[in-house]
Protein backbone atom coordinates (compact mmCIF):
# COMPACT_ATOMS: atom_id res chain seq x y z
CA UNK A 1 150.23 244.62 50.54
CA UNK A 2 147.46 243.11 47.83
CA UNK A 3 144.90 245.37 47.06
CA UNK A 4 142.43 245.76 44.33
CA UNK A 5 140.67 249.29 43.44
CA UNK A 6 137.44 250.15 41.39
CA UNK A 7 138.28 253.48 40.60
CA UNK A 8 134.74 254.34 39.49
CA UNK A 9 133.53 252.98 43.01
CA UNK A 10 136.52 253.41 45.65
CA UNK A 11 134.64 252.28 48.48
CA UNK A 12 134.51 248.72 47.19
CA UNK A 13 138.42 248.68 47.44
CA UNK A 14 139.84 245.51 49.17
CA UNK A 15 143.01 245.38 50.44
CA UNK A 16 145.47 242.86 52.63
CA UNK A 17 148.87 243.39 54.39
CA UNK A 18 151.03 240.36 54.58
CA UNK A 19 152.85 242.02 57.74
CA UNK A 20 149.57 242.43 59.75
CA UNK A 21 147.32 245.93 60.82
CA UNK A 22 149.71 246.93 62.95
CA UNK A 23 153.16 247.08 61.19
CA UNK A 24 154.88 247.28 64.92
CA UNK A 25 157.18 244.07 65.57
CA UNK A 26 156.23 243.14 68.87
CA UNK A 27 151.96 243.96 68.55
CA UNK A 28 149.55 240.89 68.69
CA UNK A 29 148.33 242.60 65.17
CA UNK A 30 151.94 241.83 63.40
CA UNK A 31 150.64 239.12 61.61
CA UNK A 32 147.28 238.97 62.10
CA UNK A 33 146.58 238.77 58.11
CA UNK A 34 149.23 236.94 57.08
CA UNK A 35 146.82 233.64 56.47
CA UNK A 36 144.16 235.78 54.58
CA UNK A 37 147.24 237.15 52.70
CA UNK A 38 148.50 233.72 51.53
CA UNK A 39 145.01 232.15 51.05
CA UNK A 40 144.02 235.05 48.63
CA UNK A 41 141.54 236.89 51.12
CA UNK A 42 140.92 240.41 51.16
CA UNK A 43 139.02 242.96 53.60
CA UNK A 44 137.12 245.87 52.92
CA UNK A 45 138.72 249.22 52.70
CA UNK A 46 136.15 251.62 52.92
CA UNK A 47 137.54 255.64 51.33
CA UNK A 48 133.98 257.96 51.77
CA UNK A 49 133.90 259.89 54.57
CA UNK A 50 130.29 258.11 54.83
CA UNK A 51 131.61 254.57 54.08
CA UNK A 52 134.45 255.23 56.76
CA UNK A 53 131.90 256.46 58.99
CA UNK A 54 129.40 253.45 58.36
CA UNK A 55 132.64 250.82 58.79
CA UNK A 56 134.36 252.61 62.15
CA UNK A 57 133.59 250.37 65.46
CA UNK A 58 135.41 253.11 67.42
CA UNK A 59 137.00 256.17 67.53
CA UNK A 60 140.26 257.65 69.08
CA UNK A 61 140.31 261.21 69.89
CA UNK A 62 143.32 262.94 70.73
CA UNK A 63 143.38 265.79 72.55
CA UNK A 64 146.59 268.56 72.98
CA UNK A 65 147.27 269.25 76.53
């Protein structure tokens, strides 16, 4: 992982993980940022509960049974 961190602005952290989003060997998302990670690329990485909130396309909620 390459990240880079204002701490006097936290949402404006950027971050990349050379083993993809998804960390699990056999997802589609294993390597998925593994050419932004060797071209120098980073993505947002948003810390706020309002710049999480502003950022999320969806939402998983798990319920107990």
């Amino acid at each position: 992982m390459r990240m880079a961190v204002d701490l006097s602005d936290v949402d404006r952290a950027r971050r990349v993980i050379s083993s993809g989003s998804s960390g699990h060997p056999w997802s589609s998302h294993v390597a998925d940022q593994l050419e932004a990670w060797a071209t120098g690329e980073f993505f947002d990485w948003p810390f706020s509960r309002e710049a999480v909130a502003a950022a999320t396309r969806d939402t998983l909620t798990l319920r107990p049974e």
